[in-house]
Protein backbone atom coordinates (compact mmCIF):
# COMPACT_ATOMS: atom_id res chain seq x y z
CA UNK A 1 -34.36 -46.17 -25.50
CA UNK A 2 -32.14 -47.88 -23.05
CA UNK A 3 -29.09 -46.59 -25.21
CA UNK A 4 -30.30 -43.17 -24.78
CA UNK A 5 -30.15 -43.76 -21.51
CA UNK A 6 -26.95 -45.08 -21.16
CA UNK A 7 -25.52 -41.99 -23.47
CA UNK A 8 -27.14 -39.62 -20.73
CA UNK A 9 -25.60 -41.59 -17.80
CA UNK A 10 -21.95 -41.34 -19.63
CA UNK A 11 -22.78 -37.56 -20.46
CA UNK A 12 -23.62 -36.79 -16.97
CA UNK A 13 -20.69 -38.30 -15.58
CA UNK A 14 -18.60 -36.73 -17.94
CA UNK A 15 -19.61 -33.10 -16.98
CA UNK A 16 -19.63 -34.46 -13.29
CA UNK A 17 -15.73 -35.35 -13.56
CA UNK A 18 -15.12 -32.04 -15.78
CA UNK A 19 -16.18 -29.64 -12.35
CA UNK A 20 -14.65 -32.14 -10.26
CA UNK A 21 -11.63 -31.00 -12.37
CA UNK A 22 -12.18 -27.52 -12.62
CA UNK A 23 -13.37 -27.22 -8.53
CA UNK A 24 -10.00 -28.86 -7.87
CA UNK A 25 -7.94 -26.19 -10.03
CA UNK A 26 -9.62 -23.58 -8.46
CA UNK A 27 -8.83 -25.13 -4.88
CA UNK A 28 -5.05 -25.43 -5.92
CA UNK A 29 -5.17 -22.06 -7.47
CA UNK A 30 -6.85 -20.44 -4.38
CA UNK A 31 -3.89 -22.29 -2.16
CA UNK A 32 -1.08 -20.89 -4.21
CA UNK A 33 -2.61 -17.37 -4.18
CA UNK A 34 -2.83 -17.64 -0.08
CA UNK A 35 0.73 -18.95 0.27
CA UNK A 36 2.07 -16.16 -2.60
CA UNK A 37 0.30 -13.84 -0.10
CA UNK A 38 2.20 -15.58 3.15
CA UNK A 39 4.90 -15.18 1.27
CA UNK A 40 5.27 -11.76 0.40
CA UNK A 41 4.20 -10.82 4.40
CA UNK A 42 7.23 -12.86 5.60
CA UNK A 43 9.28 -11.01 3.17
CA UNK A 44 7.89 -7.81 4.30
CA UNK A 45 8.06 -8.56 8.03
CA UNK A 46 12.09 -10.20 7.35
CA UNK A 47 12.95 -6.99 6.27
CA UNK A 48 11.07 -4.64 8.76
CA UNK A 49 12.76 -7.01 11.49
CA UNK A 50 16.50 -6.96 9.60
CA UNK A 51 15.97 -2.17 9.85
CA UNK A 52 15.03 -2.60 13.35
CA UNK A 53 17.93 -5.37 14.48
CA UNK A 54 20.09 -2.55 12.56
CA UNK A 55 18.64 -0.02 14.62
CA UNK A 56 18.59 -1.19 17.98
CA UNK A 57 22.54 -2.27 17.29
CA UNK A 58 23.61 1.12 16.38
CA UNK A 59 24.87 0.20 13.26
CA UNK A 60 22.70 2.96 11.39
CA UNK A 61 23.08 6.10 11.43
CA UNK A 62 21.28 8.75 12.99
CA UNK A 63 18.72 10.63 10.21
């Protein structure tokens, strides 16, 4: 009886680690998603900045 025990103590600590795991990957997965996101404004707003710097210098031509 007290083995049984002891098998559901190690079983339950087991599973406890395994979504201490898997809650972690998500967390780290979650992060890099967010900073791909940051990433791709930035891009977005570099170049938006890099037309209008053109612009405002007159190095463009008029459409």
């Amino acid at each position: 009886m007290a083995d049984d025990l002891l098998e559901d103590d190690r079983s339950l600590n087991r599973r406890i680690d395994s979504l201490r795991r898997e809650r972690d990957s998500v967390r780290r997965l979650l992060k890099q998603a967010s900073l791909d996101d940051i990433t791709v404004n930035l891009e977005r707003l570099k170049n938006r900045l890099d037309i209008l710097e053109t612009e405002l210098s007159g190095e463009r031509d008029s459409d």
